[in-house]
Protein backbone atom coordinates (compact mmCIF):
# COMPACT_ATOMS: atom_id res chain seq x y z
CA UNK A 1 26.65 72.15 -30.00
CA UNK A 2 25.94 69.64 -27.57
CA UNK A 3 22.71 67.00 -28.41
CA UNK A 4 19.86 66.74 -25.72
CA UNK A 5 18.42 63.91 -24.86
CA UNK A 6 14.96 64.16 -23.98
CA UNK A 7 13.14 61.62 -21.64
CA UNK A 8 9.42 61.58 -22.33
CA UNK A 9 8.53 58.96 -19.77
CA UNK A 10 7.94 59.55 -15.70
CA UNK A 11 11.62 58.39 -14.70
CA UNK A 12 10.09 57.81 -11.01
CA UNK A 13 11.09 54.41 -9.29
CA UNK A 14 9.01 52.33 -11.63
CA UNK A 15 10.61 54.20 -14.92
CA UNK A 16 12.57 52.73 -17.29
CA UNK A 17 15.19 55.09 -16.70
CA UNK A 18 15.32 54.76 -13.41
CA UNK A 19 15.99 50.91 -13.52
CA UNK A 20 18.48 51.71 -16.22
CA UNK A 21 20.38 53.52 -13.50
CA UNK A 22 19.87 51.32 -10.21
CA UNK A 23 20.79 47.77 -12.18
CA UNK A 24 24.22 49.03 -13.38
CA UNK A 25 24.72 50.47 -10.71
CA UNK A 26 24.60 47.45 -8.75
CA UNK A 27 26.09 45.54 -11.58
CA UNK A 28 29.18 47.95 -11.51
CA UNK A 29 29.48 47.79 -7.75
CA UNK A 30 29.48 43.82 -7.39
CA UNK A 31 31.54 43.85 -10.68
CA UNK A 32 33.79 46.36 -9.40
CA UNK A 33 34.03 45.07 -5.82
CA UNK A 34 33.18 48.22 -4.37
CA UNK A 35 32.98 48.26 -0.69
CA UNK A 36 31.03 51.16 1.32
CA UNK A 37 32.44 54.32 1.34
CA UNK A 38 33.74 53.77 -2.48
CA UNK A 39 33.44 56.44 -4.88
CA UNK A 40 31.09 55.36 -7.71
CA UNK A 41 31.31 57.28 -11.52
CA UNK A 42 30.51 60.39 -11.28
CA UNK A 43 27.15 61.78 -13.02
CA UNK A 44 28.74 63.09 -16.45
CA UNK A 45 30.21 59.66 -16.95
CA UNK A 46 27.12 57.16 -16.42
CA UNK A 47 25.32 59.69 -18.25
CA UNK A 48 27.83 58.99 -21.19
CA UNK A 49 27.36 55.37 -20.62
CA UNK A 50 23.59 55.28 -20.23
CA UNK A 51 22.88 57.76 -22.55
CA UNK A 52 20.60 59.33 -19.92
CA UNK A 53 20.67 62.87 -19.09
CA UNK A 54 22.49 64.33 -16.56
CA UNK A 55 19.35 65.62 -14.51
CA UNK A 56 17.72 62.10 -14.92
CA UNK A 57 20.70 60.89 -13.84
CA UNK A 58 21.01 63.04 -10.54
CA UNK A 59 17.80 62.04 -9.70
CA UNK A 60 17.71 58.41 -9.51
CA UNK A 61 21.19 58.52 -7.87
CA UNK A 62 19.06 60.60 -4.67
CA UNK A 63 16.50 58.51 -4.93
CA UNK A 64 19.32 55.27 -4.12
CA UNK A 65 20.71 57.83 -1.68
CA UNK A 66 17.24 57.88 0.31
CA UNK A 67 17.10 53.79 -0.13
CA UNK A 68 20.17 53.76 1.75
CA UNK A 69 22.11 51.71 -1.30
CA UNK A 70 24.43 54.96 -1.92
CA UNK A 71 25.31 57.78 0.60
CA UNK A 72 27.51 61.35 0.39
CA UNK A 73 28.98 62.69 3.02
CA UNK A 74 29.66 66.49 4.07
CA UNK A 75 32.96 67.73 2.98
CA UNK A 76 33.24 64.67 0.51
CA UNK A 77 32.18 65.77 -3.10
CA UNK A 78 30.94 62.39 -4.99
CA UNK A 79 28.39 59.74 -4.54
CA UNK A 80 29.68 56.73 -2.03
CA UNK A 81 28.69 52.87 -1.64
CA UNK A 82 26.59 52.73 1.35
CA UNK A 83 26.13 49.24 3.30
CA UNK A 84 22.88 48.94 2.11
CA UNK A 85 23.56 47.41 -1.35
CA UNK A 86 21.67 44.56 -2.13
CA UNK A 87 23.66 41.29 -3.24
CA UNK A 88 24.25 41.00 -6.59
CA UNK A 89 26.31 38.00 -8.02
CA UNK A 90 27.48 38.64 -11.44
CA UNK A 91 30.87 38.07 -13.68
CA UNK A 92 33.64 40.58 -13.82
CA UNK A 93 32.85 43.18 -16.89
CA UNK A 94 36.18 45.33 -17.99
CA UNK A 95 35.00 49.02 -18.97
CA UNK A 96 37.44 50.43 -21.77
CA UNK A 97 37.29 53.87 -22.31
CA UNK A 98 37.86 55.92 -25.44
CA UNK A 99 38.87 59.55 -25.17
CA UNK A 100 38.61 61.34 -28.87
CA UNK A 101 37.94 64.36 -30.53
CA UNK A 102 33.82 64.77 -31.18
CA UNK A 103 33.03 63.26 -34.70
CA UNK A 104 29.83 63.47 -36.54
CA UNK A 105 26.84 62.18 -35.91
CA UNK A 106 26.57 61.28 -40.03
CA UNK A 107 29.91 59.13 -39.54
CA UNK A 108 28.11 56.91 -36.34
CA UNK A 109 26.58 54.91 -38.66
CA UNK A 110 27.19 50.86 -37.71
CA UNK A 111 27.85 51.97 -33.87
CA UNK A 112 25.41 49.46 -32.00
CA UNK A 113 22.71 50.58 -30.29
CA UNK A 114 24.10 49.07 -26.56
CA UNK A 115 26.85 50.75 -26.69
CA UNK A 116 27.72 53.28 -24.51
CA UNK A 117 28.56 56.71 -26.93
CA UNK A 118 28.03 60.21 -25.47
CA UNK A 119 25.71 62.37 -27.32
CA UNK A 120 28.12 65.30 -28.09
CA UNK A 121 28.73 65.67 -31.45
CA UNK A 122 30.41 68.45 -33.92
CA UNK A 123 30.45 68.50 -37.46
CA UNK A 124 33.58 70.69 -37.84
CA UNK A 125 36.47 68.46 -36.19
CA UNK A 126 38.83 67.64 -38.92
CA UNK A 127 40.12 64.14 -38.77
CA UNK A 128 36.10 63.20 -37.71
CA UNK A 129 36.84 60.27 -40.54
CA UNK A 130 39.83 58.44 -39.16
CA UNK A 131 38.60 59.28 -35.78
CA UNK A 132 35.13 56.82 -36.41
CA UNK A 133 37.07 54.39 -38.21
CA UNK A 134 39.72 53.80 -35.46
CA UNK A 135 36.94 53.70 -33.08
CA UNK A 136 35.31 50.72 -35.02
CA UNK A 137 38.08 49.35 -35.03
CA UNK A 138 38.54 49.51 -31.02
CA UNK A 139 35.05 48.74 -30.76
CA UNK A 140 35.60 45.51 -32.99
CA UNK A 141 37.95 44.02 -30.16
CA UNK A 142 36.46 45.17 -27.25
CA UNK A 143 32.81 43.41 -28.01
CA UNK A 144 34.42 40.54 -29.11
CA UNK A 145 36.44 40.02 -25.47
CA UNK A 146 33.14 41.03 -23.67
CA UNK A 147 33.94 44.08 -22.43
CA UNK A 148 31.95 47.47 -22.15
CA UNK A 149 32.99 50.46 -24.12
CA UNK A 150 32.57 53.75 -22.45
CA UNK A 151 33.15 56.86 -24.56
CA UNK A 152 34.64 60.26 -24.34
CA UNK A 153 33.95 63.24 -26.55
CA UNK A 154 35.60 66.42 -26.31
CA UNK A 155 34.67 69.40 -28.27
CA UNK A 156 37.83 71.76 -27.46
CA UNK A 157 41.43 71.54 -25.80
CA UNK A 158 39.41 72.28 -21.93
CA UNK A 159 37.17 69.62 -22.36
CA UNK A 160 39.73 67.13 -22.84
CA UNK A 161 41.86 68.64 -19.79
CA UNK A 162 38.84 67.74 -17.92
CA UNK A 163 38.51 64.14 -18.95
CA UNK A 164 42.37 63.57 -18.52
CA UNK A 165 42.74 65.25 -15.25
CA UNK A 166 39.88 62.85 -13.67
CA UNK A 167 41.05 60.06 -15.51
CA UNK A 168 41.68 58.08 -12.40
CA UNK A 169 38.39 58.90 -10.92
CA UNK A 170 36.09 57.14 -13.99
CA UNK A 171 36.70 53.50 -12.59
CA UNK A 172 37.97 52.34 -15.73
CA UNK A 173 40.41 49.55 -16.49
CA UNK A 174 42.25 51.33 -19.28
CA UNK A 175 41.52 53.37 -21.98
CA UNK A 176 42.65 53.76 -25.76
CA UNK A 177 43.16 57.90 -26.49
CA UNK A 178 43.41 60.06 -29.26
CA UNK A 179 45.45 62.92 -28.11
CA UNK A 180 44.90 66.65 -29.27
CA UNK A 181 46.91 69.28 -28.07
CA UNK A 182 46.52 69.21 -24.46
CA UNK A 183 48.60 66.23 -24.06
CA UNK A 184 51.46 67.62 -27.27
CA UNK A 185 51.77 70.72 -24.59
CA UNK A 186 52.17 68.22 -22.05
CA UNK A 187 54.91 65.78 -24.02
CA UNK A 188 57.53 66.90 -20.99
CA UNK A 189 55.80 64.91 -18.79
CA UNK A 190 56.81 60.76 -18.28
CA UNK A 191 53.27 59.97 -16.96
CA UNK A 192 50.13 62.28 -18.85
CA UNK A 193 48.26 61.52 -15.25
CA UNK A 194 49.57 60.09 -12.16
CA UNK A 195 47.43 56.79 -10.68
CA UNK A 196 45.63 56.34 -14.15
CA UNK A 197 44.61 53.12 -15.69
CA UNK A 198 46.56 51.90 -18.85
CA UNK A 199 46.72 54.04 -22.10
CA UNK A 200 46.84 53.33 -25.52
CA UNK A 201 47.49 56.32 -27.99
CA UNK A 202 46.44 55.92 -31.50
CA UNK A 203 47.33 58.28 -34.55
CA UNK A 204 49.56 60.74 -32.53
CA UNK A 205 52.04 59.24 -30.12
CA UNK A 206 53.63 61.40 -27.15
CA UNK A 207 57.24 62.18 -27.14
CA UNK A 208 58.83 61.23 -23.73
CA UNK A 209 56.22 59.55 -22.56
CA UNK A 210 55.77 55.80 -21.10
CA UNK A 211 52.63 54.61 -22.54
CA UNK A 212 51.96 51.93 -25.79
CA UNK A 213 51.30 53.22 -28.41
CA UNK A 214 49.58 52.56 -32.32
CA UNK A 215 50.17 55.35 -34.94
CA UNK A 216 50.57 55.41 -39.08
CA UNK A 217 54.13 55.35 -40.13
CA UNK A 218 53.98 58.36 -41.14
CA UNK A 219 57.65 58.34 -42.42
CA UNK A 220 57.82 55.68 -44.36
CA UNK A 221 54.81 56.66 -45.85
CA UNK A 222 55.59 60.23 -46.86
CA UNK A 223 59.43 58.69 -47.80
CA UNK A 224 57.63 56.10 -50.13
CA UNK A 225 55.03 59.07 -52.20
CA UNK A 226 57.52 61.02 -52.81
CA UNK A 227 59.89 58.85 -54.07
CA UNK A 228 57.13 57.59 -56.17
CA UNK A 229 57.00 61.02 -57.98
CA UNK A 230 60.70 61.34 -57.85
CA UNK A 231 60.79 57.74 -59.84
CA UNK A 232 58.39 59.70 -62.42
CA UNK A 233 60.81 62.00 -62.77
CA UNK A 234 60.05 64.79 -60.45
CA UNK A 235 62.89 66.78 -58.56
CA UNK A 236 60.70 70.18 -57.69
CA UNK A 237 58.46 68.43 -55.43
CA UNK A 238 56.54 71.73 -52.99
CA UNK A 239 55.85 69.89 -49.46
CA UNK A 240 52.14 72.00 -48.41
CA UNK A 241 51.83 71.55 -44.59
CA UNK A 242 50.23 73.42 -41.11
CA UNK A 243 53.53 73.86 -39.48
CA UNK A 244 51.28 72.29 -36.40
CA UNK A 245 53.79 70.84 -33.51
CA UNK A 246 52.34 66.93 -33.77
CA UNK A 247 54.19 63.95 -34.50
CA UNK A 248 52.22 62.60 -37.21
CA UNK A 249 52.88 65.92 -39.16
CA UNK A 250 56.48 66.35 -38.13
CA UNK A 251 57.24 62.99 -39.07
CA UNK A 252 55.59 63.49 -42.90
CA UNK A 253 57.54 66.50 -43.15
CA UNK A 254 61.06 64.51 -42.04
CA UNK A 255 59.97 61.49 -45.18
CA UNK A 256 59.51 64.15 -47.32
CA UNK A 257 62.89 65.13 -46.91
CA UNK A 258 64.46 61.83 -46.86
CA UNK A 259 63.19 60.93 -50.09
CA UNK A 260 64.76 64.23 -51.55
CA UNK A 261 67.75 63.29 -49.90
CA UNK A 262 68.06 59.54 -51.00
CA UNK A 263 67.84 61.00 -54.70
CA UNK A 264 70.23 63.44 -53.99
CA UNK A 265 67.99 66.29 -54.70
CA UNK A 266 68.33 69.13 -51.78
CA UNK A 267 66.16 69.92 -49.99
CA UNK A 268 64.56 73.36 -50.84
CA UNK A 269 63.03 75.02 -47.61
CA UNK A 270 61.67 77.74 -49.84
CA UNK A 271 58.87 74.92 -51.02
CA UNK A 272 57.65 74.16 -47.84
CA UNK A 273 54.49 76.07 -47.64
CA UNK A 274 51.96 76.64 -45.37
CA UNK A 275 48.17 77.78 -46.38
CA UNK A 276 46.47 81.35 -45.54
CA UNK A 277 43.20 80.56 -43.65
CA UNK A 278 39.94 82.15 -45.20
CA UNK A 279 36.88 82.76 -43.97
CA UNK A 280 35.36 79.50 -42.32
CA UNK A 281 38.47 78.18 -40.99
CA UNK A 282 38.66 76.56 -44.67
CA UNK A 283 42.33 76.52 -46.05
CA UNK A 284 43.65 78.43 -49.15
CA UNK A 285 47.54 77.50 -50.92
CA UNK A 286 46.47 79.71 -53.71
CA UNK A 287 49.37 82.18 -52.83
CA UNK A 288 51.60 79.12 -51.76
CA UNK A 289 50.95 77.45 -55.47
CA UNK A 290 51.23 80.43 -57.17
CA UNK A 291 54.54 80.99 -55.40
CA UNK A 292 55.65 77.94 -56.06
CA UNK A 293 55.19 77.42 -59.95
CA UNK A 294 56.32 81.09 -60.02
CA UNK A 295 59.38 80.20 -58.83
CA UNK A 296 62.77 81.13 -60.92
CA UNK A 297 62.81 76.87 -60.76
CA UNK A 298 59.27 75.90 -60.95
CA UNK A 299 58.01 73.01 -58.71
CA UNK A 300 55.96 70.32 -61.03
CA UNK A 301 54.48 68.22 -58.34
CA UNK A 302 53.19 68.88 -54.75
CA UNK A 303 52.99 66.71 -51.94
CA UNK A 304 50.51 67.41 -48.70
CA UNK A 305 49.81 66.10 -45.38
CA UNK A 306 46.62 66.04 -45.16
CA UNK A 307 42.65 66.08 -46.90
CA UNK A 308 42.28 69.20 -46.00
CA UNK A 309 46.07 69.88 -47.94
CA UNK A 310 44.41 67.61 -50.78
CA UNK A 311 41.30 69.41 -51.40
CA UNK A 312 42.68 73.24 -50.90
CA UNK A 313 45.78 72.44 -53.48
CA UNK A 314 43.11 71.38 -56.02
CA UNK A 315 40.76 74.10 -55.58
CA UNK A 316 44.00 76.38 -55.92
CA UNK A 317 44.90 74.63 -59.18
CA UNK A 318 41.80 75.34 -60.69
CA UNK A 319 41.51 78.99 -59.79
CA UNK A 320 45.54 79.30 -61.27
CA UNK A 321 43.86 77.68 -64.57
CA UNK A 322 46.54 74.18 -63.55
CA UNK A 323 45.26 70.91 -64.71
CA UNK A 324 46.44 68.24 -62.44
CA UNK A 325 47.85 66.04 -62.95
CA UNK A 326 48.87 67.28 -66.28
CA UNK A 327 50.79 70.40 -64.97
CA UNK A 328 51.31 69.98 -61.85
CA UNK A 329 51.42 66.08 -60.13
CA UNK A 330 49.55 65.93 -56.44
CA UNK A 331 50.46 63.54 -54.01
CA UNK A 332 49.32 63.50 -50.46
CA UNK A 333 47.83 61.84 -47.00
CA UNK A 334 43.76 61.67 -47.99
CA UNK A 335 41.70 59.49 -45.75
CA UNK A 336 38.46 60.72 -47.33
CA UNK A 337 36.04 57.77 -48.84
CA UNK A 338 36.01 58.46 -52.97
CA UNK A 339 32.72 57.51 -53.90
CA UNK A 340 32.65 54.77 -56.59
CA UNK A 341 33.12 55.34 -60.33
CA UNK A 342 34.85 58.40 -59.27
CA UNK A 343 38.15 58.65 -60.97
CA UNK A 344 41.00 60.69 -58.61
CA UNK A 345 43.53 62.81 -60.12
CA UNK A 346 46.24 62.12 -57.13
CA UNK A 347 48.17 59.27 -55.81
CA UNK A 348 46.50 58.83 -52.18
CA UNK A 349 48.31 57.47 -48.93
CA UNK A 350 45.56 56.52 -47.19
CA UNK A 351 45.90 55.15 -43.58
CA UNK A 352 45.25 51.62 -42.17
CA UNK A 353 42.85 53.33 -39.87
CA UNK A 354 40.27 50.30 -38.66
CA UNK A 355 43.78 48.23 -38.03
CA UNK A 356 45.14 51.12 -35.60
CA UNK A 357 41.86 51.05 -33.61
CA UNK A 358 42.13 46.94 -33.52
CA UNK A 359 45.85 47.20 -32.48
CA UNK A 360 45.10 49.35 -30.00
CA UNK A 361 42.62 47.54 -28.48
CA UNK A 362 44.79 44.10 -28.32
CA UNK A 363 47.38 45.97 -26.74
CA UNK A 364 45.35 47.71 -23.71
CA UNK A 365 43.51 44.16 -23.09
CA UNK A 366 46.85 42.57 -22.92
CA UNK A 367 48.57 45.49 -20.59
CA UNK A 368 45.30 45.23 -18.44
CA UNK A 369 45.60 41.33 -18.07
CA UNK A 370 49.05 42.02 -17.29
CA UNK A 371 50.15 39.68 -20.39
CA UNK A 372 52.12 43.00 -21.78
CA UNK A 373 55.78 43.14 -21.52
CA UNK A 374 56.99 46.26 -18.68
CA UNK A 375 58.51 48.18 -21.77
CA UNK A 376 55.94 50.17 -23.47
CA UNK A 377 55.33 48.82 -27.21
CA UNK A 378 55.54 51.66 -29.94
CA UNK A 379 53.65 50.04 -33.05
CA UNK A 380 53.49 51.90 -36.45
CA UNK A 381 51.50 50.54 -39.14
CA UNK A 382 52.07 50.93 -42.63
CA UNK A 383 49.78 52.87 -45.02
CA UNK A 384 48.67 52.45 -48.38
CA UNK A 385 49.83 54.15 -51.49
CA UNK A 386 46.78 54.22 -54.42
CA UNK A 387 47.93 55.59 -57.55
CA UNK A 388 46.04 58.10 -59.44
CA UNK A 389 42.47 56.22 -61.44
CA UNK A 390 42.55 58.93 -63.80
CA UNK A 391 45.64 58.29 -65.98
């Protein structure tokens, strides 16, 4: 559910609120070079950038409608320079966007106070902890090259249609994106939206498409844990998955298999297992571990894609009576923070996530100041493999 920001003071002419609005304003259009008859943001996004409501908003943008400084027009749907903007000499600011999945409002902590965060949150979204991290890590560069970070939440697939359809209309110089599955259904297409600034994915990367991006290498990563278990003697190694269409998970699933297949073990499809949801939208390989230790040649170790793989498997070991990693050996992606003192019973490939966000970053200021190469760069970054502390 969306937060609300409440106002408590007057935002007449004299409010804080209202200044808040009119000095940007003016401040965007001299930065911008706006003319009259320019289209200015619209009112979702300077209330995203403000962090003013949208009705508080709409009214101090007719109040610099009846001052003459902006103007809108019949059959014309936006909010226009007019030419009575006062001069306003000030430097060039760059406005980076960042288009992600809404993260919790418990993982903001650290996010400065100036800068410019919408207030819609949601505690369910599932990768809310690399999501924050990579957005540190974005917001790391950005401040340091002086530039103003506008950001994006979506809560579902329609919401981020919405963003990336009007992409060209939020005056932005580029933007760094985490893509859900609007844009995967949209991998066909060589340009995700036509006249749009520069693009930078981060953790998924769009097949056929001709943007930069920064992702995990996921490969080499899943390649390099399971060969770890292999080298431990392992050759029934279960792969636990979502089956979902990304890149990230289709390109675990293909390292799995390479390992297998650099040993010379074959690959068993049989052990590639997806969970049965329960209630909650919380994940359940009971049936797929029981399967797979029932099996006429038992698996002894399990590799997953994901936290949420992580925690189900070991919530299915303990209902099975399994001690892991005594019977059965878990491997898997797990991006979760383990408290300290807290010994882990898995080896952990854990991503490089505030190093994606900075990458990221580097890259879009470079393709904005036109310092990028015409190819698109395709970066993947290596993760981390920590063994089990419990051994």
């Amino acid at each position: 559910m969306a937060t609300k920001l409440i106002i408590t003071e007057s935002d007449g002419e004299g409010s804080p609120s209202y200044m808040k609005v009119r000095d940007w304003l003016l401040d965007y259009i001299a930065g911008q070079k706006l003319g009259p008859g320019d289209k200015i943001p619209s009112e979702r996004v300077l209330a995203g950038s403000l962090g003013i409501s949208r009705p508080t908003i709409a009214r101090a943008l007719s109040r610099l409608v009846e001052k003459g400084v902006l103007m809108r027009g019949p059959g014309r749907t936006g909010t226009f320079v007019s030419g009575g903007v006062p001069a306003r000499s000030i430097a060039r600011t760059r406005t980076i966007g960042m288009i992600m999945p809404s993260i919790s409002s418990e993982n903001t902590g650290g996010i400065r106070a100036d800068m410019s965060v919408s207030s819609r949150y949601s505690d369910s979204f599932i990768r809310q902890n690399i999501t924050g991290e990579i957005m540190h890590g974005v917001l790391y560069v950005v401040k340091e090259a002086g530039c103003r970070l506008v950001v994006h939440h979506n809560n579902n697939i329609e919401e981020e249609a919405e963003i990336i359809e009007h992409l060209a209309d939020e005056h932005l110089d580029g933007a760094v994106m985490l893509p859900e599955q609007y844009l995967v259904d949209r991998s066909h297409s060589n340009t995700p939206v036509p006249n749009a600034p520069p693009i930078v994915f981060v953790d998924r990367y769009i097949e056929n498409c001709d943007t930069d991006w920064v992702v995990t290498d996921n490969f080499a990563s899943a390649r390099d844990a399971v060969a770890m278990l292999i080298a431990k003697g392992h050759s029934r190694i279960a792969f636990f998955t979502d089956f979902t269409d990304a890149t990230s998970v289709n390109d675990r699933e293909a390292g799995y298999k390479a390992a297998l297949e650099d040993a010379g073990i074959p690959v068993d499809e049989s052990l590639i297992c997806g969970p049965n949801n329960l209630r909650g939208k919380k994940w359940s390989f009971e049936h797929a571990l029981y399967y797979c230790i029932n099996h006429p040649n038992p698996i002894t170790a399990v590799f997953t894609i994901n936290d949420d793989a992580v925690w189900a498997t070991l919530q299915a070991a303990r209902t099975l009576g399994l001690n892991i990693p005594k019977d059965i050996e878990l491997a898997g992606f797990f991006d979760s923070p383990i408290p300290p003192g807290i010994e882990t019973s898995f080896l952990r490939v854990v991503q490089r996530k505030f190093e994606i966000g900075q990458t990221a970053a580097r890259l879009l200021l470079e393709r904005i100041s036109g310092e990028a190469p015409a190819e698109p760069r395709h970066i993947m970054i290596p993760a981390d493999l920590i063994p089990s502390s419990s051994m």
